[in-house]
Each structure stands twice: as C-alpha cells, then as structure tokens.
N, C-alpha and C. Protein backbone atom coordinates (compact mmCIF):
# COMPACT_ATOMS: atom_id res chain seq x y z
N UNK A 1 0.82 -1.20 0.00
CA UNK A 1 0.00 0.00 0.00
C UNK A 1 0.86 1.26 0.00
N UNK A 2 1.89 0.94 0.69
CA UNK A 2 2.97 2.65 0.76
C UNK A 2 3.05 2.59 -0.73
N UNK A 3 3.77 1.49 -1.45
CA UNK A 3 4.43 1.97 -2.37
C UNK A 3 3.50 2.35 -3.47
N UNK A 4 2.46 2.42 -3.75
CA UNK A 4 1.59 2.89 -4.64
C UNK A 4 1.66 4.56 -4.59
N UNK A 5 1.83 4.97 -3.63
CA UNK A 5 1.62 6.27 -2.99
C UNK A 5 2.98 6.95 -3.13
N UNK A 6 4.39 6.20 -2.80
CA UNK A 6 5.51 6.46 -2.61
C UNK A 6 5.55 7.07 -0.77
N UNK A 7 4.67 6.39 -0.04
CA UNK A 7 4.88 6.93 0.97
C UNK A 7 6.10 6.16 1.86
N UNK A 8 6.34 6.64 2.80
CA UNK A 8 7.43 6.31 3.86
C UNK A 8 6.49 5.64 5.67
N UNK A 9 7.39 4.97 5.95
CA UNK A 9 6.25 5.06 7.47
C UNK A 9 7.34 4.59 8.42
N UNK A 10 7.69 5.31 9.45
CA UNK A 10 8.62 5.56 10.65
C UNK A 10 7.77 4.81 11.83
N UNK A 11 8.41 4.56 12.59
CA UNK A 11 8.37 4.03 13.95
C UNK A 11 9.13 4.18 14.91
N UNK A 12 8.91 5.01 15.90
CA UNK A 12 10.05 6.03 17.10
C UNK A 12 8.95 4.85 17.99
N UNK A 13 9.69 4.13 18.70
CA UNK A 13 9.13 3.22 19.91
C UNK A 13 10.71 2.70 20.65
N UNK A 14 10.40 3.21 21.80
CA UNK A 14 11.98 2.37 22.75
C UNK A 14 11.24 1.00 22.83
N UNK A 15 12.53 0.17 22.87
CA UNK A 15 12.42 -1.29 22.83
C UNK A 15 11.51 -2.50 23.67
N UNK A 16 11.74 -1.55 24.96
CA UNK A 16 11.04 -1.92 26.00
C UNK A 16 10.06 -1.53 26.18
N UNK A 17 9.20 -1.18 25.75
CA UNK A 17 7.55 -0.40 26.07
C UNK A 17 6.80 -2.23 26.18
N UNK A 18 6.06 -1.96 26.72
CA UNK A 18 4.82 -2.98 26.43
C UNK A 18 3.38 -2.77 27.47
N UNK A 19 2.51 -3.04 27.03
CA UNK A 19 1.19 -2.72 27.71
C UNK A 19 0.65 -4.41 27.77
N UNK A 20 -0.73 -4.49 28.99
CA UNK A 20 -1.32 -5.48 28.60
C UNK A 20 -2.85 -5.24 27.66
N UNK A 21 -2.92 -6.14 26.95
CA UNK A 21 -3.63 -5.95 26.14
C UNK A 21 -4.40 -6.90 25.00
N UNK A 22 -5.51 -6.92 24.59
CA UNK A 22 -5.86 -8.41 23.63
C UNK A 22 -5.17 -7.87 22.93
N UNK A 23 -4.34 -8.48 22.37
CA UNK A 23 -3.35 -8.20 21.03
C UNK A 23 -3.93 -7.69 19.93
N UNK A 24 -4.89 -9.20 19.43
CA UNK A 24 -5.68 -9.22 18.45
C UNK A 24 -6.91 -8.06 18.49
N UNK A 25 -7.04 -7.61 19.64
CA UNK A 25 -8.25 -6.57 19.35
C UNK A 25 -7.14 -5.40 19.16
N UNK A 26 -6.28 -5.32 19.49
CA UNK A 26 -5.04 -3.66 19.56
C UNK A 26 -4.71 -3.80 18.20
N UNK A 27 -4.43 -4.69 17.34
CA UNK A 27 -3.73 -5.22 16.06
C UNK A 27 -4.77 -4.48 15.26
N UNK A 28 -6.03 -4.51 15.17
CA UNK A 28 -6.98 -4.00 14.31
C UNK A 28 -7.23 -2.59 14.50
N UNK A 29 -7.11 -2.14 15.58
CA UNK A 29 -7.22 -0.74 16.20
C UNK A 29 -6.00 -0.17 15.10
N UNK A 30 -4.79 -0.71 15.50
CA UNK A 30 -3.65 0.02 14.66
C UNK A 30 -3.63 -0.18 13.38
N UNK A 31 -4.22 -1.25 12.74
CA UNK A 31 -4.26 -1.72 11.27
C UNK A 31 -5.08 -0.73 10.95
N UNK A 32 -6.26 -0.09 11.58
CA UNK A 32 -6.85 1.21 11.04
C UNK A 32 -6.98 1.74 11.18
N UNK A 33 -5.60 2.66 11.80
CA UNK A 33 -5.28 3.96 11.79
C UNK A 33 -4.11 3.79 10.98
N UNK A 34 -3.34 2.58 10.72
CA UNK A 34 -2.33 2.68 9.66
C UNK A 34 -2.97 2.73 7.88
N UNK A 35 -3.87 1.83 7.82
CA UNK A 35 -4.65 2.00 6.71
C UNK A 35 -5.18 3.19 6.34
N UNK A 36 -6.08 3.92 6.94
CA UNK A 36 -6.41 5.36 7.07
C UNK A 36 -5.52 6.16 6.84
N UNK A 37 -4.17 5.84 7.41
CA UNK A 37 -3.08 7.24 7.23
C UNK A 37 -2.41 7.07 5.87
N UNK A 38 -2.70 5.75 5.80
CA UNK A 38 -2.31 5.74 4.44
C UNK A 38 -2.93 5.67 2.54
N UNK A 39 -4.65 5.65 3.02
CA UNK A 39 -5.44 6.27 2.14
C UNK A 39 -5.41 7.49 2.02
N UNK A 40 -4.88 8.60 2.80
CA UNK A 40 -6.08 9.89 2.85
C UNK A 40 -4.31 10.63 3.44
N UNK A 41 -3.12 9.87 2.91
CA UNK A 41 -1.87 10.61 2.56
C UNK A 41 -1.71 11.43 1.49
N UNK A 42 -1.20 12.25 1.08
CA UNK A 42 -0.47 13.00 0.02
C UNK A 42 0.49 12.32 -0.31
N UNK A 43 0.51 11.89 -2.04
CA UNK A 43 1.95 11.20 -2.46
C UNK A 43 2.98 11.98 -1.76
N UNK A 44 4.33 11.03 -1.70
CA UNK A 44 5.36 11.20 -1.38
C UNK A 44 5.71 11.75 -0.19
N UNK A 45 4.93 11.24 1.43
CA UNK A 45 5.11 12.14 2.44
C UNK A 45 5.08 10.91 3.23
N UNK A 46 5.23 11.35 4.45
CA UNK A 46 5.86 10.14 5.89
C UNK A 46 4.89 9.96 6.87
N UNK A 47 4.60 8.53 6.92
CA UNK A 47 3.80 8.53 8.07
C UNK A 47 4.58 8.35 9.33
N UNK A 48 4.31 8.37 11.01
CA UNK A 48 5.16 8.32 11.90
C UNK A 48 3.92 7.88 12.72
N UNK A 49 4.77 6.97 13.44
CA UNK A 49 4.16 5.83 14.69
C UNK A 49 5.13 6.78 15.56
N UNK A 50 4.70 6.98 16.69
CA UNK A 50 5.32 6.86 17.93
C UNK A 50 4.89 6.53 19.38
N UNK A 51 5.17 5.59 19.62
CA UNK A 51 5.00 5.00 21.18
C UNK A 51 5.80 5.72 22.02
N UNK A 52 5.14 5.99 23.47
CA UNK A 52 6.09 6.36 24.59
C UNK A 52 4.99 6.38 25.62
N UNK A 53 6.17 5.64 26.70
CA UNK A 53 5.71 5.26 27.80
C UNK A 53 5.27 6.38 28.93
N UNK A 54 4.80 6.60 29.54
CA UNK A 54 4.60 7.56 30.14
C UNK A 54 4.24 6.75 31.96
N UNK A 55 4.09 7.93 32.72
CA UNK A 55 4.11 7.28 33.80
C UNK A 55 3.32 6.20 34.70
N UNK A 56 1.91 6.39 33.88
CA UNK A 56 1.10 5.19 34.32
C UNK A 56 -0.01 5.04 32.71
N UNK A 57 0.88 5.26 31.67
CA UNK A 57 0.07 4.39 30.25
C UNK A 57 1.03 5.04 29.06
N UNK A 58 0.78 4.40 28.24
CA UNK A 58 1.33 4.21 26.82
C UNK A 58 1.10 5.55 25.83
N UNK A 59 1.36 6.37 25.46
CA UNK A 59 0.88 6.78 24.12
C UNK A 59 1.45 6.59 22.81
N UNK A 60 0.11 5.87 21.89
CA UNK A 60 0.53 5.36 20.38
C UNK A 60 -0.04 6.71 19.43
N UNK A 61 1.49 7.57 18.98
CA UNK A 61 0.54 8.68 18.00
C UNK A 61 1.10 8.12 16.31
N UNK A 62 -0.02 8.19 15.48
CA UNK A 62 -0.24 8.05 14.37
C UNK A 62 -0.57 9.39 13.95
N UNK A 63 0.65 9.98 12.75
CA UNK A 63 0.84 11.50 12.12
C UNK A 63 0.80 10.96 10.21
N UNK A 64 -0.05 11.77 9.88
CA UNK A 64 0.27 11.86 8.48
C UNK A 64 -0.02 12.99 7.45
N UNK A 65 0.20 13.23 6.61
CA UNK A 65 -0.51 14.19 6.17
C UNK A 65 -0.61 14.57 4.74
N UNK A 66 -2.22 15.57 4.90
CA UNK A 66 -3.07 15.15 3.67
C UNK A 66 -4.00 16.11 4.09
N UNK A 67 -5.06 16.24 3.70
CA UNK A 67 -6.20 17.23 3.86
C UNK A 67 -6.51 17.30 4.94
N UNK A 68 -6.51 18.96 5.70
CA UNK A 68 -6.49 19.18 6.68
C UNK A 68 -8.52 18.68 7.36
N UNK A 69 -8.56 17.83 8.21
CA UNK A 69 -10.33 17.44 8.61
C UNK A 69 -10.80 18.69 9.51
N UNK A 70 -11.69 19.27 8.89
CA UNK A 70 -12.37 20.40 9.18
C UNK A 70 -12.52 20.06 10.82
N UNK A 71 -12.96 21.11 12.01
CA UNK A 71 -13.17 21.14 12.96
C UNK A 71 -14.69 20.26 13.47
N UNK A 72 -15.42 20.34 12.65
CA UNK A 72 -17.04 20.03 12.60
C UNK A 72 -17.09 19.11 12.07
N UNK A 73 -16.19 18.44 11.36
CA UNK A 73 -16.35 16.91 10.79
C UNK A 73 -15.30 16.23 11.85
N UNK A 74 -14.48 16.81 12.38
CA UNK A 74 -13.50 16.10 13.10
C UNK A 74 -14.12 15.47 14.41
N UNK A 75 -15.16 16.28 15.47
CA UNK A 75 -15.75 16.20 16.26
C UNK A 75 -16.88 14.86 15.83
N UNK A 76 -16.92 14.02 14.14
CA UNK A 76 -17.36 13.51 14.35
C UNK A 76 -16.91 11.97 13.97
N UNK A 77 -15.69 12.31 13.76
CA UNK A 77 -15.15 10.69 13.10
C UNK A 77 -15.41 9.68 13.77
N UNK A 78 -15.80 9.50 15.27
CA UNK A 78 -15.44 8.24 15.55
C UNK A 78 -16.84 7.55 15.71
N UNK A 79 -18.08 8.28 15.18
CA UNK A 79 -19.17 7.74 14.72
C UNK A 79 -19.16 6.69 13.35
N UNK A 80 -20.59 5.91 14.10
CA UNK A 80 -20.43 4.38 13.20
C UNK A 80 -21.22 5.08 11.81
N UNK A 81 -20.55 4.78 11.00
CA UNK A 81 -21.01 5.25 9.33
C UNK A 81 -21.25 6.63 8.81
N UNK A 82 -20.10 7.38 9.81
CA UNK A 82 -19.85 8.31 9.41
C UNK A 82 -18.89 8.08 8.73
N UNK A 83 -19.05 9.19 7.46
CA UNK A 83 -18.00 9.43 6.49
C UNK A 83 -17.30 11.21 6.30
N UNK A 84 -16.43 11.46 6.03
CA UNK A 84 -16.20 12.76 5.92
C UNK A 84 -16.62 13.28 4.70
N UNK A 85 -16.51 12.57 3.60
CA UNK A 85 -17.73 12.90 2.78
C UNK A 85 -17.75 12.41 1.68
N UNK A 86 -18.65 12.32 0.55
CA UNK A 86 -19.56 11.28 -0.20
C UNK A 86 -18.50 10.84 -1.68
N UNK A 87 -16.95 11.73 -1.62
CA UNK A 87 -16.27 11.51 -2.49
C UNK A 87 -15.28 10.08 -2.20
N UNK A 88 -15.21 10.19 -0.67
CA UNK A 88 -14.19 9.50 0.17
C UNK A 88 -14.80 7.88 0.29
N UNK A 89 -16.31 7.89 0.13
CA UNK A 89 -16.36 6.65 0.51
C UNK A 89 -16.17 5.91 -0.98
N UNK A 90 -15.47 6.12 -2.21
CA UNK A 90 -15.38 5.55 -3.00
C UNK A 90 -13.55 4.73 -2.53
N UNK A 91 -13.35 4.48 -1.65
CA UNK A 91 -12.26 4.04 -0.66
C UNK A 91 -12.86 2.71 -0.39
N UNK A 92 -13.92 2.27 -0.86
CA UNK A 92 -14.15 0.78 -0.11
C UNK A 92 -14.70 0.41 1.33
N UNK A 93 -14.51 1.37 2.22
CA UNK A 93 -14.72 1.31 3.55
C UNK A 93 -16.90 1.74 3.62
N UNK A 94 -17.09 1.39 5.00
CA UNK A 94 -18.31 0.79 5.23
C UNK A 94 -18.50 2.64 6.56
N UNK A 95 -17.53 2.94 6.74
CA UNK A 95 -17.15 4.24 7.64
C UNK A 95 -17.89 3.51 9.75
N UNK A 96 -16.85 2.65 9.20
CA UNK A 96 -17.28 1.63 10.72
C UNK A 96 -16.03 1.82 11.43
N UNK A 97 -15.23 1.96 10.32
CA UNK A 97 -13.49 1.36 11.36
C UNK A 97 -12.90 2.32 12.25
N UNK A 98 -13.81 3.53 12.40
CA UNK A 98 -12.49 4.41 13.60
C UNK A 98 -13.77 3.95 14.41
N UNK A 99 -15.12 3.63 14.21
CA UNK A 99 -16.04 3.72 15.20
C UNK A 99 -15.74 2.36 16.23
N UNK A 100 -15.34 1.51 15.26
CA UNK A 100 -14.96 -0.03 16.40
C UNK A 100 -13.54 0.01 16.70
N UNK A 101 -13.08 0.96 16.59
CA UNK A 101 -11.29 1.44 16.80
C UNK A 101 -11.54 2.21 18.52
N UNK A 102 -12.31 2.84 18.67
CA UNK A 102 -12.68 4.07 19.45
C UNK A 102 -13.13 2.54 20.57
N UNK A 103 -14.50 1.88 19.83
CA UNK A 103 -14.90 0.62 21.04
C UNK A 103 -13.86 -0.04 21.50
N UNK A 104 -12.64 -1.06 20.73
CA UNK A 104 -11.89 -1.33 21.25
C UNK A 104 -11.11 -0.85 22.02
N UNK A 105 -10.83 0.48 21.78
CA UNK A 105 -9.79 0.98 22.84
C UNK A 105 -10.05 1.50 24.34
N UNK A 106 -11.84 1.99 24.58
CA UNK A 106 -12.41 1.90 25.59
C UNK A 106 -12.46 0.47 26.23
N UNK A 107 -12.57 -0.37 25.71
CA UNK A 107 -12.91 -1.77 26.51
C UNK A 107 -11.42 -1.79 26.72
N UNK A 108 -10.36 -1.70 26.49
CA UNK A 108 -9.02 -1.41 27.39
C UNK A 108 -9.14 -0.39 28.20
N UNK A 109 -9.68 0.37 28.68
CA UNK A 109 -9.71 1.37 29.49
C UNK A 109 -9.10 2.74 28.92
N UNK A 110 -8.99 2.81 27.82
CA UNK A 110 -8.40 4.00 26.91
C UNK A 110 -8.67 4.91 26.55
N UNK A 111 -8.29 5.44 25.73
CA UNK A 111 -9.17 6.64 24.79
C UNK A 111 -8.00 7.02 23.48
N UNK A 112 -9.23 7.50 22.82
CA UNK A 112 -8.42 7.67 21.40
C UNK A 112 -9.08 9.19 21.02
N UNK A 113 -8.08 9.75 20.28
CA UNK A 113 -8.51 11.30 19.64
C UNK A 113 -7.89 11.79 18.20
N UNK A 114 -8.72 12.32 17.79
CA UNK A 114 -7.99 12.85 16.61
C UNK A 114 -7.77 14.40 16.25
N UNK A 115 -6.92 15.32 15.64
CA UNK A 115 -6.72 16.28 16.05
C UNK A 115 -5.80 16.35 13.99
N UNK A 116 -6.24 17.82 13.66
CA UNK A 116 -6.01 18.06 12.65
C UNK A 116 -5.83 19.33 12.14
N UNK A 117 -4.82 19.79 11.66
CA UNK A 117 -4.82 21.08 11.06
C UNK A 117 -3.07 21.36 10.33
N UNK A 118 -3.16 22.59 9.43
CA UNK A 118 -2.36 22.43 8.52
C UNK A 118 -1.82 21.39 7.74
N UNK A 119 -2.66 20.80 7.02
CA UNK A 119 -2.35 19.61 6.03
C UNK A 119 -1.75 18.03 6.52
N UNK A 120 -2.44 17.92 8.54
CA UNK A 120 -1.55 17.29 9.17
C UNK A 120 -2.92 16.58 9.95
N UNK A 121 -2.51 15.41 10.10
CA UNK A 121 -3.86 14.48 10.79
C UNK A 121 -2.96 13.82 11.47
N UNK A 122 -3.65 13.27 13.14
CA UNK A 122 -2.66 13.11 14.11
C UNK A 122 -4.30 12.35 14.87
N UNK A 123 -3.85 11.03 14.90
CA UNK A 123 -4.58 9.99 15.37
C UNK A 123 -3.69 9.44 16.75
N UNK A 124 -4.36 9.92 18.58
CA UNK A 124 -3.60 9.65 19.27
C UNK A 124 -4.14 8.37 20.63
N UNK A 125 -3.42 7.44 20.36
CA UNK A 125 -4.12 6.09 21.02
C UNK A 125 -3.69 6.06 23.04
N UNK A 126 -4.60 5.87 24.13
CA UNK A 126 -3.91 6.27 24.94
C UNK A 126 -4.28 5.45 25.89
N UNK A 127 -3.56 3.96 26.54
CA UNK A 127 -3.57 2.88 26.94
C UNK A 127 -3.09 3.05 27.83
N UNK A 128 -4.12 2.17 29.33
CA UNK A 128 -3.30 2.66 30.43
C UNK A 128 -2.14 1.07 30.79
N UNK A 129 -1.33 1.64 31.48
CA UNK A 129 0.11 0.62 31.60
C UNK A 129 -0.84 -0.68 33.03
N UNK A 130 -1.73 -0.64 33.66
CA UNK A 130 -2.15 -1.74 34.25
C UNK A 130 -3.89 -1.71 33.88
C-alpha cells in the first residue's frame, strides 16, 4: 500500500515499552489507523508511529498528512457510518473502522482522539500501563 503512494512510514518506539492488552483486538485498532493514514496521505510524504511510555500508560501517536479534517467533521469521526464525505467513501470502507477502533480501545480502558490542522492528521491512542 505505501508503495503505490511512494509513501514512507517511521516508527520512534523504545524497545522496552509494552502494555497489557488483547493483542488481536489492539492489532486491528492500529491496522486502522495505519490504513487510514495511508489512504487519505499525500503522495510522497511520511507517516510516523510513535509510542512512549509515560508514567502510568502508553501513548501510540499516528501522524500523516493530507487534507487538513475540518473542525465540525473532526468532532465527528469516531461515529459508526460516518464518512467525511460522499467523495471518500469511494475508498471501499463501510465508515465503521475508527467507530470499532474508538470501542476497542475503551474496553481497554483508553481513549483515542484525533486532532487536525495544517495539512496534518494526528490519530492519538492512549492505553493505560495496568
């Protein structure tokens, strides 16, 4: 999928981080916010993972960038079949996946946010360490 795009994708994580967690439910959480960052990229630009531990939980930020998500659509991504709009869903998607991204990461005790401006989308995952 990068290379269609010519995109790049970084990963800043120290070695030792780890959370507990269903794997398999965290694996899909990140598979779509990596998928996402990498539909709705601008050719030739970098995506960046970064994990860091913090004093009692994890933060996973997912950065990419591409069209800046308006303030009033942003407030609503993590609704089920919402779409940002009627050009985008020719992407294949059902506009379910940040909404069961958002469920999974509450049933870890988490929270997830998204935050956007100047041509820059910043998806931030936030897991607590027990």
């Amino acid at each position: 999928m990068l290379g269609e795009k010519n995109l790049q994708c970084e990963l800043h994580a120290p070695e030792n981080i780890g959370i507990r967690c269903d794997g398999d439910k965290m694996q899909r959480v990140f598979d779509n916010l990596l998928r996402n960052a990498v539909i709705y990229s601008t050719a030739d630009t970098t995506i960046s993972i970064v994990a860091e531990q913090r004093e009692d939980n994890v933060g996973i930020t997912f950065v990419n960038y591409g069209s800046t998500i308006p303030e009033e659509k942003l407030s609503r991504i993590f609704e089920q079949f919402y779409r940002l709009d009627a050009a985008r869903s020719s992407g294949g998607g059902a506009g379910i996946g940040l909404a069961i991204a958002k469920q999974l990461v509450e049933l870890h005790k988490g929270t997830i946010r998204a935050e956007s401006g100047d041509g820059k989308v910043k998806f931030t995952v936030t897991l607590p360490l027990s």
